[in-house]
C-alpha atoms as a PDB file:
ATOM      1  CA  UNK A   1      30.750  -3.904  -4.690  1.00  0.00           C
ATOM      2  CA  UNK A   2      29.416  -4.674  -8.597  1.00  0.00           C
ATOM      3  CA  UNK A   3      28.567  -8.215  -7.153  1.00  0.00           C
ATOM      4  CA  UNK A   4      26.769  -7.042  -4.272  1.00  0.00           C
ATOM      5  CA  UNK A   5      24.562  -4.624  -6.099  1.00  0.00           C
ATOM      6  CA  UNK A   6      23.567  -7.177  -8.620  1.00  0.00           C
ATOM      7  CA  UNK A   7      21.498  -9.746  -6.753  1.00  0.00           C
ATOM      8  CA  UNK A   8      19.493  -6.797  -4.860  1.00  0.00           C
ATOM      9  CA  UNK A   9      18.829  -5.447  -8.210  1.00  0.00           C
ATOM     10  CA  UNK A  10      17.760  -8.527  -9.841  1.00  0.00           C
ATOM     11  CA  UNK A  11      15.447  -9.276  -7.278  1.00  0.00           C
ATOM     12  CA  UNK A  12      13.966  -6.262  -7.557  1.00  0.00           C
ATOM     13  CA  UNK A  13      13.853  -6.482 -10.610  1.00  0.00           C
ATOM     14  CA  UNK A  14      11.934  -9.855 -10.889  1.00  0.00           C
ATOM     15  CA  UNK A  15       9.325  -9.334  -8.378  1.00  0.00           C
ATOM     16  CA  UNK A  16       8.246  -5.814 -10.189  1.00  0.00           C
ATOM     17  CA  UNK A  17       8.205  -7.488 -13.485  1.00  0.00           C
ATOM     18  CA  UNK A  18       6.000 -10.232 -11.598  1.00  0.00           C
ATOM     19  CA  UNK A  19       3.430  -8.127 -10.350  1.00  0.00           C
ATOM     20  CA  UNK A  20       2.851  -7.052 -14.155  1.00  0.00           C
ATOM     21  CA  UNK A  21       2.517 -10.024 -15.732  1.00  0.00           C
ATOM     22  CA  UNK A  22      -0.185 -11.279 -13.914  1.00  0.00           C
ATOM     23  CA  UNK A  23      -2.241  -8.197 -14.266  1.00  0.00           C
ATOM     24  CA  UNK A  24      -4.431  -9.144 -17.057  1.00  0.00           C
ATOM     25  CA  UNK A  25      -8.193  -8.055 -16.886  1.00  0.00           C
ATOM     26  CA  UNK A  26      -8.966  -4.074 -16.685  1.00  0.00           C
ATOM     27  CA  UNK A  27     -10.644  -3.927 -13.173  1.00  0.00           C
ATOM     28  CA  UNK A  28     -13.133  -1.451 -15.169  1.00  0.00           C
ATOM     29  CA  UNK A  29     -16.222  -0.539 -12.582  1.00  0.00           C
ATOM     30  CA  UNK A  30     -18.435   0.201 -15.811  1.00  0.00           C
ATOM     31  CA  UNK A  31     -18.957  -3.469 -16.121  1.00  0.00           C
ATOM     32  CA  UNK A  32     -21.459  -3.285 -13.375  1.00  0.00           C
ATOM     33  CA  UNK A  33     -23.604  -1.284 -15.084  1.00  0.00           C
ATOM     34  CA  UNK A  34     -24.677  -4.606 -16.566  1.00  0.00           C
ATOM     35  CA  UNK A  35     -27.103  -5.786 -13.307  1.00  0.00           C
ATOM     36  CA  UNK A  36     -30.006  -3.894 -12.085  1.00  0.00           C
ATOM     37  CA  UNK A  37     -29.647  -1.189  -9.994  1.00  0.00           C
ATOM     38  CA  UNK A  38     -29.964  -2.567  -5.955  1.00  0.00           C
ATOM     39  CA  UNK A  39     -27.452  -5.646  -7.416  1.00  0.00           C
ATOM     40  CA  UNK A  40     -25.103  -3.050  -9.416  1.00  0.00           C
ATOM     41  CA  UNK A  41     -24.563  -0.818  -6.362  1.00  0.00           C
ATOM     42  CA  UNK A  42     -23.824  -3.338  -3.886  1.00  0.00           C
ATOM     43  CA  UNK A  43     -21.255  -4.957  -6.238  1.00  0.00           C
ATOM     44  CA  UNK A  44     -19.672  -0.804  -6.591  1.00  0.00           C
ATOM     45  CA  UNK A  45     -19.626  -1.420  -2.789  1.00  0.00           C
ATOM     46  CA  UNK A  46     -18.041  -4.368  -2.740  1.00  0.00           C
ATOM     47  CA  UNK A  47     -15.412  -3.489  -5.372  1.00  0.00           C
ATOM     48  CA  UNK A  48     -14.524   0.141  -3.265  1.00  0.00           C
ATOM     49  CA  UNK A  49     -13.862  -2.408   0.158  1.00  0.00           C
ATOM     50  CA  UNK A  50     -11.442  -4.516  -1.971  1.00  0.00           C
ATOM     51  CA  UNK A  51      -9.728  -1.376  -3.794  1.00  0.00           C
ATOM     52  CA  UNK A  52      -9.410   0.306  -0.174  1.00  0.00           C
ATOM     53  CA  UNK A  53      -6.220  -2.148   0.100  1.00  0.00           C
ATOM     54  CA  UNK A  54      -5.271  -1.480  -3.119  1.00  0.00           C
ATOM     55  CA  UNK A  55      -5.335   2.405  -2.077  1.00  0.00           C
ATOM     56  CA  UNK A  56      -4.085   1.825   1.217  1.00  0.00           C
ATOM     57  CA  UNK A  57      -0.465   3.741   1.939  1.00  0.00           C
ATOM     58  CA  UNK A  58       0.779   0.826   4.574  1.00  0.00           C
ATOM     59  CA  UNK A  59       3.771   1.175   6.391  1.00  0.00           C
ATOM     60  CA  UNK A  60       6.648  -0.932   4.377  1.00  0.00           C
ATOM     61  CA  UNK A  61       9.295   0.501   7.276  1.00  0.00           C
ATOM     62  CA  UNK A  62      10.396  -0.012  10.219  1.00  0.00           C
ATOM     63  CA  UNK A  63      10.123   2.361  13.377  1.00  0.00           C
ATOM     64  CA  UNK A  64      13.137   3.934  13.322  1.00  0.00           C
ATOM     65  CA  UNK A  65      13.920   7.256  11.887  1.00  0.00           C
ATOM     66  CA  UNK A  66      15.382   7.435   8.436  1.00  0.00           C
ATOM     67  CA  UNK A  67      17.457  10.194   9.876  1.00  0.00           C
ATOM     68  CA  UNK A  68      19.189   8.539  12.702  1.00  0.00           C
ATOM     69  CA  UNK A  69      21.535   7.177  10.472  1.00  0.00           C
ATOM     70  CA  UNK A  70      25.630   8.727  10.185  1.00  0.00           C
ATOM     71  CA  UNK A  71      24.741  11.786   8.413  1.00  0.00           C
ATOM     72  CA  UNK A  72      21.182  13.988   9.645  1.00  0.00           C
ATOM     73  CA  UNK A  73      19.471  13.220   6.389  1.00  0.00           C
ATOM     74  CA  UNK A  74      18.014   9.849   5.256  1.00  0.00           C
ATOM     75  CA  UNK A  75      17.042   8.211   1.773  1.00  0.00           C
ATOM     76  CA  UNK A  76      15.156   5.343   1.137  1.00  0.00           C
ATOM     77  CA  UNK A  77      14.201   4.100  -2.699  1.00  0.00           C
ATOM     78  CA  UNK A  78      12.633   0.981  -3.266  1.00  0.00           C
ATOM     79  CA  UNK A  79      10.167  -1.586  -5.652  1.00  0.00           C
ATOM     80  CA  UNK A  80       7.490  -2.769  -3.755  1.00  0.00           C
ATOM     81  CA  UNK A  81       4.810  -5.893  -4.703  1.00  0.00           C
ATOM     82  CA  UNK A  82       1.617  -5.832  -2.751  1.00  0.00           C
ATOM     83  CA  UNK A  83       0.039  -9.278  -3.293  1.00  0.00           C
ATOM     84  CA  UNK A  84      -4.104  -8.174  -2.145  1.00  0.00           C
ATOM     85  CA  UNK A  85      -6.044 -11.067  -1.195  1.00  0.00           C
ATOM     86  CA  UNK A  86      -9.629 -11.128  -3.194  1.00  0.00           C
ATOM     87  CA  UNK A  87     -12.578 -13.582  -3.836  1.00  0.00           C
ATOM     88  CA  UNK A  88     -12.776 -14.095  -7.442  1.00  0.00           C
ATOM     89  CA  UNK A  89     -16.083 -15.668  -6.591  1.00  0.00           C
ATOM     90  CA  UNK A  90     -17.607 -12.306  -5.417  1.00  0.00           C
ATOM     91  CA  UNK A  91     -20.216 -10.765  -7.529  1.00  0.00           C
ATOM     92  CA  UNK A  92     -18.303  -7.709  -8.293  1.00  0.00           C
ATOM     93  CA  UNK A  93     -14.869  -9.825  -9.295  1.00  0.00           C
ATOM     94  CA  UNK A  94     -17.536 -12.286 -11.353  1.00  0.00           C
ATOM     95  CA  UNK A  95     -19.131  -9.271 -13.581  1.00  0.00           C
ATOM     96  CA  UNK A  96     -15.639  -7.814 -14.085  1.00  0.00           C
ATOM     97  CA  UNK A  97     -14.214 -10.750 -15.136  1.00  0.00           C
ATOM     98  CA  UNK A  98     -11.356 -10.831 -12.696  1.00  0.00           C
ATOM     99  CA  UNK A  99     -10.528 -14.487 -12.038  1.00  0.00           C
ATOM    100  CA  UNK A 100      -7.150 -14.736  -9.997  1.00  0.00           C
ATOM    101  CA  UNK A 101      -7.510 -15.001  -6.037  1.00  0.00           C
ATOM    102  CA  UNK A 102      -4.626 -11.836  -5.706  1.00  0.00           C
ATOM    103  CA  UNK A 103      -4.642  -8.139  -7.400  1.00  0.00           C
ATOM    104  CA  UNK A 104      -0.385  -7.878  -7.814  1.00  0.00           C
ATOM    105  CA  UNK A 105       0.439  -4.557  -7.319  1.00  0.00           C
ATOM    106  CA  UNK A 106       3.951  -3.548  -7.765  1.00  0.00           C
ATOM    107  CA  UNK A 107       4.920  -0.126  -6.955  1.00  0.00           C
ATOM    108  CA  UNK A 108       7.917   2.621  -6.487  1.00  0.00           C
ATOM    109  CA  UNK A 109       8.407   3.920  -2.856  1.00  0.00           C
ATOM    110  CA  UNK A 110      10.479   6.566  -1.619  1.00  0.00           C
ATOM    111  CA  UNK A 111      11.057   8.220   1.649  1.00  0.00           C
ATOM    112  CA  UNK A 112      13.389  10.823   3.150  1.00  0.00           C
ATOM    113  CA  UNK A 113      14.040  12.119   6.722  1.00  0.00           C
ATOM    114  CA  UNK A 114      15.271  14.992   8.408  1.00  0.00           C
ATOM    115  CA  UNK A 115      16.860  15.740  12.038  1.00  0.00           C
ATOM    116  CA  UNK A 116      13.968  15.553  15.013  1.00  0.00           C
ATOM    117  CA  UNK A 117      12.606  12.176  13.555  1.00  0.00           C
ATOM    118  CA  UNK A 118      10.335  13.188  11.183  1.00  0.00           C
ATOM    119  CA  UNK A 119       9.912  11.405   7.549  1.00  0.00           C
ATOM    120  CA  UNK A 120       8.183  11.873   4.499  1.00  0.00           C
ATOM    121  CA  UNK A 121       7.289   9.721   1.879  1.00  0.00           C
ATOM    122  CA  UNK A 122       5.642   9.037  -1.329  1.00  0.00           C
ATOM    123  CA  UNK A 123       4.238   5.816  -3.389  1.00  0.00           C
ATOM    124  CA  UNK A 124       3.632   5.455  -7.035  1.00  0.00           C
ATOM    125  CA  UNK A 125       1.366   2.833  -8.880  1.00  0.00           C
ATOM    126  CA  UNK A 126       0.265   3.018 -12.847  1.00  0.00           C
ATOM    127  CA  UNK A 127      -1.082  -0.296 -14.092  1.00  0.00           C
ATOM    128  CA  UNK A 128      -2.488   0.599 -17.626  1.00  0.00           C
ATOM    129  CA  UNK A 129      -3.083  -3.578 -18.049  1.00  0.00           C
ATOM    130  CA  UNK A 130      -5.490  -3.269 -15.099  1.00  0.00           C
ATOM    131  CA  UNK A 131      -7.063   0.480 -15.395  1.00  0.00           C
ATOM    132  CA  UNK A 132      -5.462   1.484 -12.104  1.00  0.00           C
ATOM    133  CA  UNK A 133      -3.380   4.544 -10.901  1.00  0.00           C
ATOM    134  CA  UNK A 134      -2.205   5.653  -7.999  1.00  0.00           C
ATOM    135  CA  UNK A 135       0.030   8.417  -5.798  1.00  0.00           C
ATOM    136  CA  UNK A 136       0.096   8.173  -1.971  1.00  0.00           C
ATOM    137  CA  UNK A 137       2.095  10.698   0.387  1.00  0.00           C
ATOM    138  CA  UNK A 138       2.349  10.072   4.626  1.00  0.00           C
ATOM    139  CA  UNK A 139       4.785  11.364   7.145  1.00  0.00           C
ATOM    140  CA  UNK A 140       5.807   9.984  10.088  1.00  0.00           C
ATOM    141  CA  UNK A 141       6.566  11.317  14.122  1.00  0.00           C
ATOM    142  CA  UNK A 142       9.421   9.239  15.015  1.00  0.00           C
ATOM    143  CA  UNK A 143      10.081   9.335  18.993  1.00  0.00           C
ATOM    144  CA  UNK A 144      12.005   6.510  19.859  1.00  0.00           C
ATOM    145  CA  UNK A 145      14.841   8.918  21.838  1.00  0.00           C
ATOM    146  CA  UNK A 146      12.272   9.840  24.123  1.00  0.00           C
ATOM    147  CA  UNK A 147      11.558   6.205  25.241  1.00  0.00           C
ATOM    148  CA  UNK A 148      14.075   5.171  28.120  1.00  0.00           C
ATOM    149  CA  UNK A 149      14.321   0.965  27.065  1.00  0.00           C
ATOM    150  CA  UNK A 150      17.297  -0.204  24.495  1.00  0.00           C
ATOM    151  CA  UNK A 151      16.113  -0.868  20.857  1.00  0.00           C
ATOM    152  CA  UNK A 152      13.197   0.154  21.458  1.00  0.00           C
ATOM    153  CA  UNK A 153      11.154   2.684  18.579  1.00  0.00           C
ATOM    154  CA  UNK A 154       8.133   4.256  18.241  1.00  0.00           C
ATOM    155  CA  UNK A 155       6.210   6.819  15.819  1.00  0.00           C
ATOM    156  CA  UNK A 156       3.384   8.173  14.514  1.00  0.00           C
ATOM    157  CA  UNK A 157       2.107   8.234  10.718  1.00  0.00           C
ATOM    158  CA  UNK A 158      -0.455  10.245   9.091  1.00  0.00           C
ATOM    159  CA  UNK A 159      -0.961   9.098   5.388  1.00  0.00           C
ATOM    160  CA  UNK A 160      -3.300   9.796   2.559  1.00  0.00           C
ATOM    161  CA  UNK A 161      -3.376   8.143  -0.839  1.00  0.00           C
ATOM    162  CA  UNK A 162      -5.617   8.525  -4.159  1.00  0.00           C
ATOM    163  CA  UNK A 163      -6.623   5.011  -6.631  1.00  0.00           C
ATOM    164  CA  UNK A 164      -8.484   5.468  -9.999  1.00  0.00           C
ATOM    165  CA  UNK A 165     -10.189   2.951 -11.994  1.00  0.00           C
ATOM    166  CA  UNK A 166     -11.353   4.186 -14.595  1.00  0.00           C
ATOM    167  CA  UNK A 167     -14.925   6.038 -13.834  1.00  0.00           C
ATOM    168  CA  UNK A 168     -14.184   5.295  -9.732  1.00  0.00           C
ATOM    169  CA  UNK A 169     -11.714   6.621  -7.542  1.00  0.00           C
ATOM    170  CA  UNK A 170     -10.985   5.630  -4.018  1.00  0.00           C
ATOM    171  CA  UNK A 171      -9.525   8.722  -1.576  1.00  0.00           C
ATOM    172  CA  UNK A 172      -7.809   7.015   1.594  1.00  0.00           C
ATOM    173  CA  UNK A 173      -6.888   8.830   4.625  1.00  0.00           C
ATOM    174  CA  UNK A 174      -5.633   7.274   7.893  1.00  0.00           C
ATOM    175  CA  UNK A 175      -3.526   7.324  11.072  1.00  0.00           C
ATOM    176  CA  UNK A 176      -1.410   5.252  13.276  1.00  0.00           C
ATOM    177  CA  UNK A 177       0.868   4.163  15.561  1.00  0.00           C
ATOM    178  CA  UNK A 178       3.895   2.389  15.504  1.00  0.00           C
ATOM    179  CA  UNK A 179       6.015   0.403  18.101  1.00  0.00           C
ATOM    180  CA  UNK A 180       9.320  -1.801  16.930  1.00  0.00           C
ATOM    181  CA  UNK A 181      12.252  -2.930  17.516  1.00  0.00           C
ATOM    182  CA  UNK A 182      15.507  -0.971  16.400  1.00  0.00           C
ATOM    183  CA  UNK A 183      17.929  -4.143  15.941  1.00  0.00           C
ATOM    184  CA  UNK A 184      20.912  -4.328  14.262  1.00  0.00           C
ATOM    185  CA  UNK A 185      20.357  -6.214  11.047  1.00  0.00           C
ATOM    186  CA  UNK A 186      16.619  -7.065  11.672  1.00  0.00           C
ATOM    187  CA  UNK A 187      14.370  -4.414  12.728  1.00  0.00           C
ATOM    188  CA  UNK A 188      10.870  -6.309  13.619  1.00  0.00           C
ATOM    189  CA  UNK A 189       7.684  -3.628  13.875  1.00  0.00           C
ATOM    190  CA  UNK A 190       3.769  -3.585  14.806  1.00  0.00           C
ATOM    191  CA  UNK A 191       1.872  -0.796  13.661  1.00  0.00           C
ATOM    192  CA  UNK A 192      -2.135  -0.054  14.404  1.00  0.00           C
ATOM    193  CA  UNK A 193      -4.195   2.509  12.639  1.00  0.00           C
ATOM    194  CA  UNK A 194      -7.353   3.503  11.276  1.00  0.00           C
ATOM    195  CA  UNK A 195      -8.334   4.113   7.933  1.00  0.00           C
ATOM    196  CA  UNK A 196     -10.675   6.164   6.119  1.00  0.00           C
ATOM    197  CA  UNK A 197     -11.996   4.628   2.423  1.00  0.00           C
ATOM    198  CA  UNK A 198     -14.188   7.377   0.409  1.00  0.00           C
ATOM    199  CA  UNK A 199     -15.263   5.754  -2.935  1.00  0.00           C
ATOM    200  CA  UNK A 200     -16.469   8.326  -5.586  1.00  0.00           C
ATOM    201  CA  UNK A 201     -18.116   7.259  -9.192  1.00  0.00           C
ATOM    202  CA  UNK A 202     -18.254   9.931 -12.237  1.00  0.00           C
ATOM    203  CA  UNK A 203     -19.047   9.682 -16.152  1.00  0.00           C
ATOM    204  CA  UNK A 204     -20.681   6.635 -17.499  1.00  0.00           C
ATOM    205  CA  UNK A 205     -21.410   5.191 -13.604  1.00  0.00           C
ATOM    206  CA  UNK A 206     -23.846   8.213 -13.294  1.00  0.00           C
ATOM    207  CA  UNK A 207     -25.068   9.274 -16.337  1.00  0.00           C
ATOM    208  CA  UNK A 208     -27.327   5.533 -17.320  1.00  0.00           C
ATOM    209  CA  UNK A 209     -30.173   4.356 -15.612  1.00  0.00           C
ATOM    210  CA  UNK A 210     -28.256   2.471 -13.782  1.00  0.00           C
ATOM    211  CA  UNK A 211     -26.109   5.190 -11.471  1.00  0.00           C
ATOM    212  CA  UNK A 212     -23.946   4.490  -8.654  1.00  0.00           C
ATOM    213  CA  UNK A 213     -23.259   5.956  -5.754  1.00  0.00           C
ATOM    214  CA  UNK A 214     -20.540   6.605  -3.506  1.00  0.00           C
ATOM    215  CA  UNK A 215     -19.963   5.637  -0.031  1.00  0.00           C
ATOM    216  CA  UNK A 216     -17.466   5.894   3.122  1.00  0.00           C
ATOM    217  CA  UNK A 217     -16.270   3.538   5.220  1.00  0.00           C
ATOM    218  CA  UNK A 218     -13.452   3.176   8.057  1.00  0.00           C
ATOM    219  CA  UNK A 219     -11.547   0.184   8.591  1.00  0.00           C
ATOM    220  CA  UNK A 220      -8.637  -0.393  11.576  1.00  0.00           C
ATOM    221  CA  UNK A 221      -5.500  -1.322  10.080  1.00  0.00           C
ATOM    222  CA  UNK A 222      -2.933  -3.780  11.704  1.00  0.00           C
ATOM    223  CA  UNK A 223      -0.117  -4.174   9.988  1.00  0.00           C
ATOM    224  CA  UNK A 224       3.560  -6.971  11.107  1.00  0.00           C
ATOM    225  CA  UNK A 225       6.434  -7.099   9.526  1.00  0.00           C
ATOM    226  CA  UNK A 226      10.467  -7.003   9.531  1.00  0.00           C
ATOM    227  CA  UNK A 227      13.354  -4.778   7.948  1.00  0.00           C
ATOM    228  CA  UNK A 228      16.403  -6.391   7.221  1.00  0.00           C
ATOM    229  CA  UNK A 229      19.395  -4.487   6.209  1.00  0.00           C
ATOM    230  CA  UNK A 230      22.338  -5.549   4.615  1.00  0.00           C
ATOM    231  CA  UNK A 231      24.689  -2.550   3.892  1.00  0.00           C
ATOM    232  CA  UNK A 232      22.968  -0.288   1.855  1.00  0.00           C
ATOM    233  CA  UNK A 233      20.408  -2.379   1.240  1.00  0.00           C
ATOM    234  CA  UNK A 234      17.096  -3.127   2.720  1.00  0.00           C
ATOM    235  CA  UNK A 235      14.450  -6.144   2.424  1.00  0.00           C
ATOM    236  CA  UNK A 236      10.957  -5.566   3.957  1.00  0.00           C
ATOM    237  CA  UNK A 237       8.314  -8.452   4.333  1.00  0.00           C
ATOM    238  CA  UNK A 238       4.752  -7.230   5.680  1.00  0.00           C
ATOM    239  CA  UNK A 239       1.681  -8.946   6.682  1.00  0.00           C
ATOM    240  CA  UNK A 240      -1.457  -6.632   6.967  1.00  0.00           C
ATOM    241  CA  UNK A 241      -4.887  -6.596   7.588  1.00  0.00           C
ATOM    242  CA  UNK A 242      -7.154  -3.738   6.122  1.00  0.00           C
ATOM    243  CA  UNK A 243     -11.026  -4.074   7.746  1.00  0.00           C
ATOM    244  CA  UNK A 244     -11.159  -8.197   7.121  1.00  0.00           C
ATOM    245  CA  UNK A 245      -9.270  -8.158   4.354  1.00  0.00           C
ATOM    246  CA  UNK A 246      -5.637  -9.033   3.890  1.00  0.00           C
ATOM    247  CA  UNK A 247      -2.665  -7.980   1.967  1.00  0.00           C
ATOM    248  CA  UNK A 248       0.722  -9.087   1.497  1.00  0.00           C
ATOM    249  CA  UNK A 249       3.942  -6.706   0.796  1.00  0.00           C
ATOM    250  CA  UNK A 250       7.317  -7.412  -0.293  1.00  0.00           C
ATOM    251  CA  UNK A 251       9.634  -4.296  -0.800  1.00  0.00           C
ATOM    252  CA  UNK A 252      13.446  -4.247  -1.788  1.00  0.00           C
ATOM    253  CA  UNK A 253      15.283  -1.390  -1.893  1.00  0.00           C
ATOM    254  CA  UNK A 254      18.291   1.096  -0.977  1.00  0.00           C
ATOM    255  CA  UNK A 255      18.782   3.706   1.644  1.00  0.00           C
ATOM    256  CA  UNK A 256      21.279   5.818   3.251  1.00  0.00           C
END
């Protein structure tokens, strides 16, 4: 048992630990301030549409229910690295200083279910190195029993999460829908939303002559990916797209 809980952990281990070392440059919005004032608020806009996926709760789970399991109440605790696909060349990324093609963003995940199908779950992110914080919270419909076909799940998610960098904060809200397949080992899933992106700036981005404002925008959200459990363990790989940007997750864990 000692040997089979050491290579999970390791791995988890070593892709949290990778996520920090790359993050290197404070993504600090106040750098900005530094253009005139039509240039400086496009680039605010531009850095709120990348920091949407960095806010974004996505799904990291398959369809099932955690609470379908042997006993009526489910767990599930996990590291997850969300690899955010950027263009360094933008002018935002350029006057921030932010050179690498990916914001890493490892993060602790936890979710736990109760009889009837329904989850709830929460995701934490502090990255002092880059200036960012975050807390996330969804729950989920599951209502796979009600669908008459073999393996087949389904749910519904409603999910809301909360980013700060420094003087700008990014409020997500969203919904979706869910369809997978409830395998044995590997549990393959589709899910479809939309999300909500409100950007907000306070303190030095309003109080120059330069000030920035804040904006809304809503993005559809498609996100694939697999589960793969092996005992108590689980391994998710996810492939999502927030709006036209993309994002890539990794997530190892526990549950029971």
């Amino acid at each position: 048992m000692k040997l089979k809980l050491v290579h999970p952990l390791m791995l988890a281990s070593s892709l949290f630990i990778a996520g920090q070392a790359n993050a290197a440059t404070a993504i600090d919005p106040t750098a900005l301030l530094g253009q005139a004032q039509a240039q400086a608020q496009a680039s605010f806009d531009g850095l709120a549409e990348d920091l949407a996926i960095a806010a974004w709760m996505n799904p990291s789970n398959s369809a099932e229910p955690h609470s379908a399991g042997i006993i009526p109440v489910g767990v599930q605790i996990a590291l997850e690295t969300a690899l955010v696909d950027i263009d360094p060349t933008a002018a935002h990324w350029a006057q921030i200083g932010y050179t690498e093609s990916v914001i890493p963003l490892p993060r602790l995940r936890a979710s736990v279910g109760v009889p009837f199908g329904l989850d709830a779950g929460v995701m934490y992110l502090s990255l002092p190195d880059l200036d960012l914080e975050m807390i996330g919270y969804e729950v989920r419909m599951a209502f796979g029993n009600y669908i008459p076909v073999p393996f087949l799940e389904a749910n519904v998610r409603y999910h809301t999460s909360t980013l700060t960098a420094g003087d700008m904060e990014i409020a997500n809200t969203g919904f979706a829908a869910m369809i997978g397949a409830n395998l044995p080992i590997v549990k393959p899933y589709i899910e479809v939303g939309t999300l909500t992106s409100t950007s907000t700036a306070s303190g030095a981005l309003v109080t120059g002559p330069v000030v920035l404002a804040g904006s809304e925008k809503t993005y559809t959200t498609t996100a694939i990916g697999a589960k793969l459990e092996l005992a108590f363990f689980i391994i998710n790989a996810e492939y999502a797209t927030i709006g036209d940007r993309t994002s890539t997750n990794v997530k190892l864990g526990f549950e029971f």
